[in-house]
C-alpha atoms as a PDB file:
ATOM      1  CA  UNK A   1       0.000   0.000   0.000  1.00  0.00           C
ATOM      2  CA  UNK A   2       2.631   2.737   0.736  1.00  0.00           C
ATOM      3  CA  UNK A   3       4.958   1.046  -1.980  1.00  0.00           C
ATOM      4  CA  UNK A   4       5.438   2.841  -5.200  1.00  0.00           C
ATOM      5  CA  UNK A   5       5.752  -0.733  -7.404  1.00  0.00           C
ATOM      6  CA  UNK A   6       5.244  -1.190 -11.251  1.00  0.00           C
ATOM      7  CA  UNK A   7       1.230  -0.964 -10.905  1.00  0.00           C
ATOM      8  CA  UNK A   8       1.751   2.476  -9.008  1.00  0.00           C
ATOM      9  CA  UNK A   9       4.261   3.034 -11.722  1.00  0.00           C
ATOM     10  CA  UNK A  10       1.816   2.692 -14.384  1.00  0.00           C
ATOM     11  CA  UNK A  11      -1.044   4.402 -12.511  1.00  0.00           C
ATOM     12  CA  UNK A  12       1.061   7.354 -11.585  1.00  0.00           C
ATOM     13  CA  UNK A  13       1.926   7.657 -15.529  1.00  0.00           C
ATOM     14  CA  UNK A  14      -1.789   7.528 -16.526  1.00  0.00           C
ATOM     15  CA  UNK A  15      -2.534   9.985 -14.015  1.00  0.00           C
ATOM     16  CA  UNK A  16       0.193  12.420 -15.141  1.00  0.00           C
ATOM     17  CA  UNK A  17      -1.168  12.218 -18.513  1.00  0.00           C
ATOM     18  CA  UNK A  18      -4.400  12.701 -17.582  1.00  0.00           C
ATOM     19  CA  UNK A  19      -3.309  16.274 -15.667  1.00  0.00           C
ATOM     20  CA  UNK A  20      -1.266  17.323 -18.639  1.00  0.00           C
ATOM     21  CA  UNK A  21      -4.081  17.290 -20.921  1.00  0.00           C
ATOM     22  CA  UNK A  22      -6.432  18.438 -18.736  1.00  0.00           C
ATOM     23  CA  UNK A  23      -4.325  21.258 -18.219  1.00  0.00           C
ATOM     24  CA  UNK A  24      -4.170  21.593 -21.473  1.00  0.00           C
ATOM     25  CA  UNK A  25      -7.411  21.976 -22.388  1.00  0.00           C
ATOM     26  CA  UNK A  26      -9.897  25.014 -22.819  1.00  0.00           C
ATOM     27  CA  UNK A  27     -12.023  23.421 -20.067  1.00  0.00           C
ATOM     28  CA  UNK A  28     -16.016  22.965 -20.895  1.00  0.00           C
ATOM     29  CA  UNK A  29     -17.745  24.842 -18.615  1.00  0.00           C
ATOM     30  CA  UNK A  30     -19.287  21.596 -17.746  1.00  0.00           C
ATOM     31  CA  UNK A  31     -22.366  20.922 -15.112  1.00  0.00           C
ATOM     32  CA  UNK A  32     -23.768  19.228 -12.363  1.00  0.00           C
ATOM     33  CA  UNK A  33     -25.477  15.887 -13.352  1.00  0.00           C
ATOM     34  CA  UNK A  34     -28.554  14.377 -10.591  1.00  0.00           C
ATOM     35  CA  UNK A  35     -27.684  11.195  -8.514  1.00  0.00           C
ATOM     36  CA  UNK A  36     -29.613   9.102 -10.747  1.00  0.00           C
ATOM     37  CA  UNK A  37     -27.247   9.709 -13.651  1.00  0.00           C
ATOM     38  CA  UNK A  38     -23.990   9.403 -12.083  1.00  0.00           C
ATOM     39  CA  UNK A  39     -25.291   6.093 -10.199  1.00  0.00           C
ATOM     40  CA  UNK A  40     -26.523   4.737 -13.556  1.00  0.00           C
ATOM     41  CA  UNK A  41     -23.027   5.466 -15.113  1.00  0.00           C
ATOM     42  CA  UNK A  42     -20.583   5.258 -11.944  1.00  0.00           C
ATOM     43  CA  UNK A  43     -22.969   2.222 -10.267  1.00  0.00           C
ATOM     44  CA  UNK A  44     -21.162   1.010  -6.462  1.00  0.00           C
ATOM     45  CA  UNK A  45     -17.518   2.451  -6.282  1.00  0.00           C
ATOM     46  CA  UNK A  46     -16.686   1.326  -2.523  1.00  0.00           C
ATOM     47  CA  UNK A  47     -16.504  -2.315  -2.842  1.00  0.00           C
ATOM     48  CA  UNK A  48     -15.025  -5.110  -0.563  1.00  0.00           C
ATOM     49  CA  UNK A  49     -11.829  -5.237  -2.507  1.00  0.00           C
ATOM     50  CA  UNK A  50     -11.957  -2.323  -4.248  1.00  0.00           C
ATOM     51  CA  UNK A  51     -12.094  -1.424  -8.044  1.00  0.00           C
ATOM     52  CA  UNK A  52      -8.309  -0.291  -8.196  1.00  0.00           C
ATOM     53  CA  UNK A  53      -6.257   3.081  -9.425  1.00  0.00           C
ATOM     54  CA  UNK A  54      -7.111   2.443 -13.029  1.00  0.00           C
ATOM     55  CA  UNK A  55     -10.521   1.809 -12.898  1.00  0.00           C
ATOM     56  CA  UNK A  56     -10.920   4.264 -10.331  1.00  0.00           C
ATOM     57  CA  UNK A  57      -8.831   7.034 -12.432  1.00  0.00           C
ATOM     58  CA  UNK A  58     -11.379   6.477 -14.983  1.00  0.00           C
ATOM     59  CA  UNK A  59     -14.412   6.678 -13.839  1.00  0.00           C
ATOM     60  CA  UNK A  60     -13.095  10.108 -12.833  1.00  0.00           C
ATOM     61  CA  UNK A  61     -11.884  11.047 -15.850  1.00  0.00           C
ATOM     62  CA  UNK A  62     -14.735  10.092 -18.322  1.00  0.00           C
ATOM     63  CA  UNK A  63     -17.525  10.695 -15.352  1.00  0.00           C
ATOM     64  CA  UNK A  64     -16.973  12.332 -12.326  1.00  0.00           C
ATOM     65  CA  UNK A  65     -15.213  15.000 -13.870  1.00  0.00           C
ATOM     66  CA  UNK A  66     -17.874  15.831 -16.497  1.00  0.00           C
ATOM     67  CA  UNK A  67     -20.027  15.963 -13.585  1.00  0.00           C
ATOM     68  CA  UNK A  68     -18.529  19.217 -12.163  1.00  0.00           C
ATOM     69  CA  UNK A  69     -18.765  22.857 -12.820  1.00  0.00           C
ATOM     70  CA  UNK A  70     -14.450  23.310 -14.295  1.00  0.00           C
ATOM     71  CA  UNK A  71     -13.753  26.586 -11.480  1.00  0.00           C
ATOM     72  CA  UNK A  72     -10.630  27.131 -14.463  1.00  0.00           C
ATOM     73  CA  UNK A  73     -13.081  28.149 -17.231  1.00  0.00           C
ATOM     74  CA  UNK A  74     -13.292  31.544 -17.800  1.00  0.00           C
ATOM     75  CA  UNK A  75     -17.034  32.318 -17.546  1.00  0.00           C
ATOM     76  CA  UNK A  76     -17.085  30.504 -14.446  1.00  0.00           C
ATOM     77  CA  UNK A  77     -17.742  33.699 -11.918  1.00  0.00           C
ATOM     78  CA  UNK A  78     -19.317  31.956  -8.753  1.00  0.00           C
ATOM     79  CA  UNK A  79     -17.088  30.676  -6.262  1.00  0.00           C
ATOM     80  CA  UNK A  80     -13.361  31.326  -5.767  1.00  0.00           C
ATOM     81  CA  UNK A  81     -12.213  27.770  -4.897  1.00  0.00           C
ATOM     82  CA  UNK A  82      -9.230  27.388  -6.576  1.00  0.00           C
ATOM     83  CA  UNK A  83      -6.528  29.549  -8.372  1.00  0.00           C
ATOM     84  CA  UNK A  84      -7.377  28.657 -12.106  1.00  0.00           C
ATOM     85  CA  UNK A  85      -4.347  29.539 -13.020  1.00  0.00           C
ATOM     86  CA  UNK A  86      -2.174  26.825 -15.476  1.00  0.00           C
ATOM     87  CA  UNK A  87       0.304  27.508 -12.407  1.00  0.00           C
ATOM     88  CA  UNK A  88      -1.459  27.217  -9.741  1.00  0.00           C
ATOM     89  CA  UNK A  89      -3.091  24.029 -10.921  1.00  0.00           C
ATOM     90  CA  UNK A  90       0.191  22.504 -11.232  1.00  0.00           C
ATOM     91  CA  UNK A  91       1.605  23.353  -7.805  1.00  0.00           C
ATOM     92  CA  UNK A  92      -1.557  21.509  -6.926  1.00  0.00           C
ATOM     93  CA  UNK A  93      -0.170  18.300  -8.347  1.00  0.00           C
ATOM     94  CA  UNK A  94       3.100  19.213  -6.680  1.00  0.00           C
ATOM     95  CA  UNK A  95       1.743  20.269  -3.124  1.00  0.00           C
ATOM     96  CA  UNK A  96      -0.394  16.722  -3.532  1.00  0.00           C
ATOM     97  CA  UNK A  97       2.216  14.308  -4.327  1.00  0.00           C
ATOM     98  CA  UNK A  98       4.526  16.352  -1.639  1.00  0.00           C
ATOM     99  CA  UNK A  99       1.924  14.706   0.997  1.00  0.00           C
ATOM    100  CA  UNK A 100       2.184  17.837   3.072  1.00  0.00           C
ATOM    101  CA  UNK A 101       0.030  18.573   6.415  1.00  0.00           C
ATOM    102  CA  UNK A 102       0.193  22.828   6.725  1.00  0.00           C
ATOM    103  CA  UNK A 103      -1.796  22.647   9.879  1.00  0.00           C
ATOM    104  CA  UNK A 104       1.598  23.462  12.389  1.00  0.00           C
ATOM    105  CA  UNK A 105       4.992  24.244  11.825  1.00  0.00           C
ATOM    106  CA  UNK A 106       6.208  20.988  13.761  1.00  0.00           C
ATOM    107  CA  UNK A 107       4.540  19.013  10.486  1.00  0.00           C
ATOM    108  CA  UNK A 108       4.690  21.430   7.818  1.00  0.00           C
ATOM    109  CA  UNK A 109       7.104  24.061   8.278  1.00  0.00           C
ATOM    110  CA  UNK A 110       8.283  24.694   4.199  1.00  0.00           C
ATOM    111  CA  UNK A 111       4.170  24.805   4.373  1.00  0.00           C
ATOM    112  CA  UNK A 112       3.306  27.543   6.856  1.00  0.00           C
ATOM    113  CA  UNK A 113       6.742  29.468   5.922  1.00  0.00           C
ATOM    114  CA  UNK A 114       5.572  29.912   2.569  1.00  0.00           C
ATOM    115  CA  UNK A 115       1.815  30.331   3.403  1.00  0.00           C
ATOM    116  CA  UNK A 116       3.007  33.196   6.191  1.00  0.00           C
ATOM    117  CA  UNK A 117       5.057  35.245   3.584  1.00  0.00           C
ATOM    118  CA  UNK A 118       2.324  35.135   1.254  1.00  0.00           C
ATOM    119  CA  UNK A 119       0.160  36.135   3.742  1.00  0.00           C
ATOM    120  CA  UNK A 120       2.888  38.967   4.643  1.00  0.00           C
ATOM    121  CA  UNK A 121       2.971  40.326   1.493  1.00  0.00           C
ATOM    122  CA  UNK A 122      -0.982  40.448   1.326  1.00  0.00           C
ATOM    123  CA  UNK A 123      -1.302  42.398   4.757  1.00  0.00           C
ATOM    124  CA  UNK A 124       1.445  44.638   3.115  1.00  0.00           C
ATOM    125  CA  UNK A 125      -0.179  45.541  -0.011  1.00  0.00           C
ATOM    126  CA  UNK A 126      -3.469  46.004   2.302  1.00  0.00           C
ATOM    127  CA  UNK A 127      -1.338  48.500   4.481  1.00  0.00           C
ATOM    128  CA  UNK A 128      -1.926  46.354   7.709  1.00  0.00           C
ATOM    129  CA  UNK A 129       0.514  46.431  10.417  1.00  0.00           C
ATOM    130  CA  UNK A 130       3.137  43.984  11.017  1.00  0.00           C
ATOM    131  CA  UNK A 131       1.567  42.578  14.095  1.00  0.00           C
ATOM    132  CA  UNK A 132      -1.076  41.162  11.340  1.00  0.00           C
ATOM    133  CA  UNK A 133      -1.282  37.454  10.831  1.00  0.00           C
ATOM    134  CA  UNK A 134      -3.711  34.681   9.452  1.00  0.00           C
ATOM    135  CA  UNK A 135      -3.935  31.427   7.748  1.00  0.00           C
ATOM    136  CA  UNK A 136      -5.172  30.839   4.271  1.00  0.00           C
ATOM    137  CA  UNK A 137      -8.493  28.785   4.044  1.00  0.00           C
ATOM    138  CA  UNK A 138     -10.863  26.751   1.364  1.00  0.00           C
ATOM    139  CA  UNK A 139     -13.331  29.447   0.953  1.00  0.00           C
ATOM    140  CA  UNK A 140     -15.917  31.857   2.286  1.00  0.00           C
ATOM    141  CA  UNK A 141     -17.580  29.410   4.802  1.00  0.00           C
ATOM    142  CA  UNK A 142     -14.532  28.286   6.716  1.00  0.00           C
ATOM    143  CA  UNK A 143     -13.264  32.407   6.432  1.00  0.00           C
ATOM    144  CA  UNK A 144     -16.626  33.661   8.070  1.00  0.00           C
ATOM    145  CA  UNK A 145     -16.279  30.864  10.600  1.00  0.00           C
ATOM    146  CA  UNK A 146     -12.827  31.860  11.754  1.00  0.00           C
ATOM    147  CA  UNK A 147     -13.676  35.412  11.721  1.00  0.00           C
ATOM    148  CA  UNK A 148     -16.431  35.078  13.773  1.00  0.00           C
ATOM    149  CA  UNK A 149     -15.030  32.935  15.886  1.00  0.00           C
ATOM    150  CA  UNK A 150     -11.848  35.177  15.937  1.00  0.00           C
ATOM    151  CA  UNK A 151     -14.287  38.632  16.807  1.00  0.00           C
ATOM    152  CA  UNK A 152     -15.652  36.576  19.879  1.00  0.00           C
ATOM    153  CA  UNK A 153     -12.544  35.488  21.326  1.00  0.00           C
ATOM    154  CA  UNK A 154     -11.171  39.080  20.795  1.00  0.00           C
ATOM    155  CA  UNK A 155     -14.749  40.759  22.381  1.00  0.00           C
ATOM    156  CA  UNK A 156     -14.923  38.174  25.295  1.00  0.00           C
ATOM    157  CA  UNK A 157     -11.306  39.266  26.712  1.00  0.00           C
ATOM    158  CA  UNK A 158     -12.566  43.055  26.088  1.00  0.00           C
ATOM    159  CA  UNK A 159     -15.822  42.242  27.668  1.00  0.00           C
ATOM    160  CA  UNK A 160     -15.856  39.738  29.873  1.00  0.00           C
ATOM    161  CA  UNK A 161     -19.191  40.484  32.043  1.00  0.00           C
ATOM    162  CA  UNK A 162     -21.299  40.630  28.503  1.00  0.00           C
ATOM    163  CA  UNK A 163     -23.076  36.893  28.289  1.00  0.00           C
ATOM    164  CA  UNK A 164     -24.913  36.973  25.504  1.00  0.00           C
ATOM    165  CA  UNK A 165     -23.542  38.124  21.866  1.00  0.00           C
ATOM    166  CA  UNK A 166     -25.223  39.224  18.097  1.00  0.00           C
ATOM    167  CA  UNK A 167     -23.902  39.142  14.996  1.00  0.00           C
ATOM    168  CA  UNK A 168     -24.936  41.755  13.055  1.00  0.00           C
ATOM    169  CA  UNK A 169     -25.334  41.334   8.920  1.00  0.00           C
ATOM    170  CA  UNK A 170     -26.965  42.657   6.004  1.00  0.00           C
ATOM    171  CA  UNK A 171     -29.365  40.438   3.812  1.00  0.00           C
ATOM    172  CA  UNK A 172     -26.633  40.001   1.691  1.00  0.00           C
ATOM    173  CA  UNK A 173     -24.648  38.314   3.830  1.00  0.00           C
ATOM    174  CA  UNK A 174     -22.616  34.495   2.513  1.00  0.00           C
ATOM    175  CA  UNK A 175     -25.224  31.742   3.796  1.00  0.00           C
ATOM    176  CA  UNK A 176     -22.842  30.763   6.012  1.00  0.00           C
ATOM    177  CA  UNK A 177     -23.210  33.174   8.343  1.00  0.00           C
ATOM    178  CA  UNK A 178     -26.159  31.791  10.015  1.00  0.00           C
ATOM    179  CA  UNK A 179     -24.466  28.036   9.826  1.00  0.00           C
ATOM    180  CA  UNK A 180     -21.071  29.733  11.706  1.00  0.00           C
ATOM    181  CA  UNK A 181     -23.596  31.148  14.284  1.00  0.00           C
ATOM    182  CA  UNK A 182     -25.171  27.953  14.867  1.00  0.00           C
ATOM    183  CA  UNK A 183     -22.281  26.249  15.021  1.00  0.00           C
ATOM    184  CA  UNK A 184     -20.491  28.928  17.422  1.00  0.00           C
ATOM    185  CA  UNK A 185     -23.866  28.464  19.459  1.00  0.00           C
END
């Protein structure tokens, strides 16, 4: 399992392949398909002994794939998920085959070293102080979270006789705003 032999060999090729040309490619702007119609194509992928790298590679390549909106194309205006950029996709396959864990320095230090002077240089073109720090995260839902969470940490030592809190938000608030205040409940 944590051998890389000939049939990770071959897999590893294949999958290499696959990235180049994806990468490649003007990406279709693609769609989301219903359960039915990836079940009917895909069928029962967790199995008792498993349907192996190939077969597994694809079924994501000629189905699960097609089944997502590609964040890469350039109408694609929702969501900021990734950094569709032909770089940034392949430090992706970099970071990934790296096997790296960015949660603490003692695990990841090359990680959060990098991450913290990116993170410098963002606080710098925003003119914040040098006493300004973060952590990068996967989107707007885990941000709000940590903010929020962040705001009542920082109000509770300011304010410690104060018992019960509000969040206060326009209509237009993310969605997740009422999930981080349910959650922080």
């Amino acid at each position: 399992m944590h051998e890389f032999d000939e049939e990770i060999d071959a897999l590893a090729a294949k999958i290499l392949e696959y990235s180049l040309v994806r990468l490649k490619k003007d990406p279709p702007l693609d769609g989301p398909w219903t359960y039915d119609e990836l079940y009917a194509e895909v069928g029962e992928t967790i199995t008792e002994n498993g349907i192996g790298g190939e077969k597994a590679l694809d079924i994501f390549k000629h189905v699960l794939a097609q089944a997502c909106i590609s964040t890469d194309h350039p109408r694609y205006l929702a969501f900021i998920p990734s950094a569709p950029t032909e770089s940034a996709n392949l430090f992706d396959l970099v970071v990934g085959a790296s096997a790296l864990y960015g949660g603490s320095w003692l695990e990841g230090a090359g990680a959060v070293f990098a991450e913290n002077q990116a993170l410098r240089w963002l606080s710098d073109l925003a003119g914040l102080p040098q006493s300004s720090g973060g952590v990068f995260v996967q989107g707007g839902t885990v941000g709000n979270l940590s903010a929020l969470v962040a705001a009542r940490h920082d109000a509770r030592s300011k304010y410690p006789n104060v018992k019960r809190w509000a969040i206060a938000c326009s209509n237009e608030a993310h969605s997740s705003i009422k999930s981080a205040a349910d959650v922080m409940d």
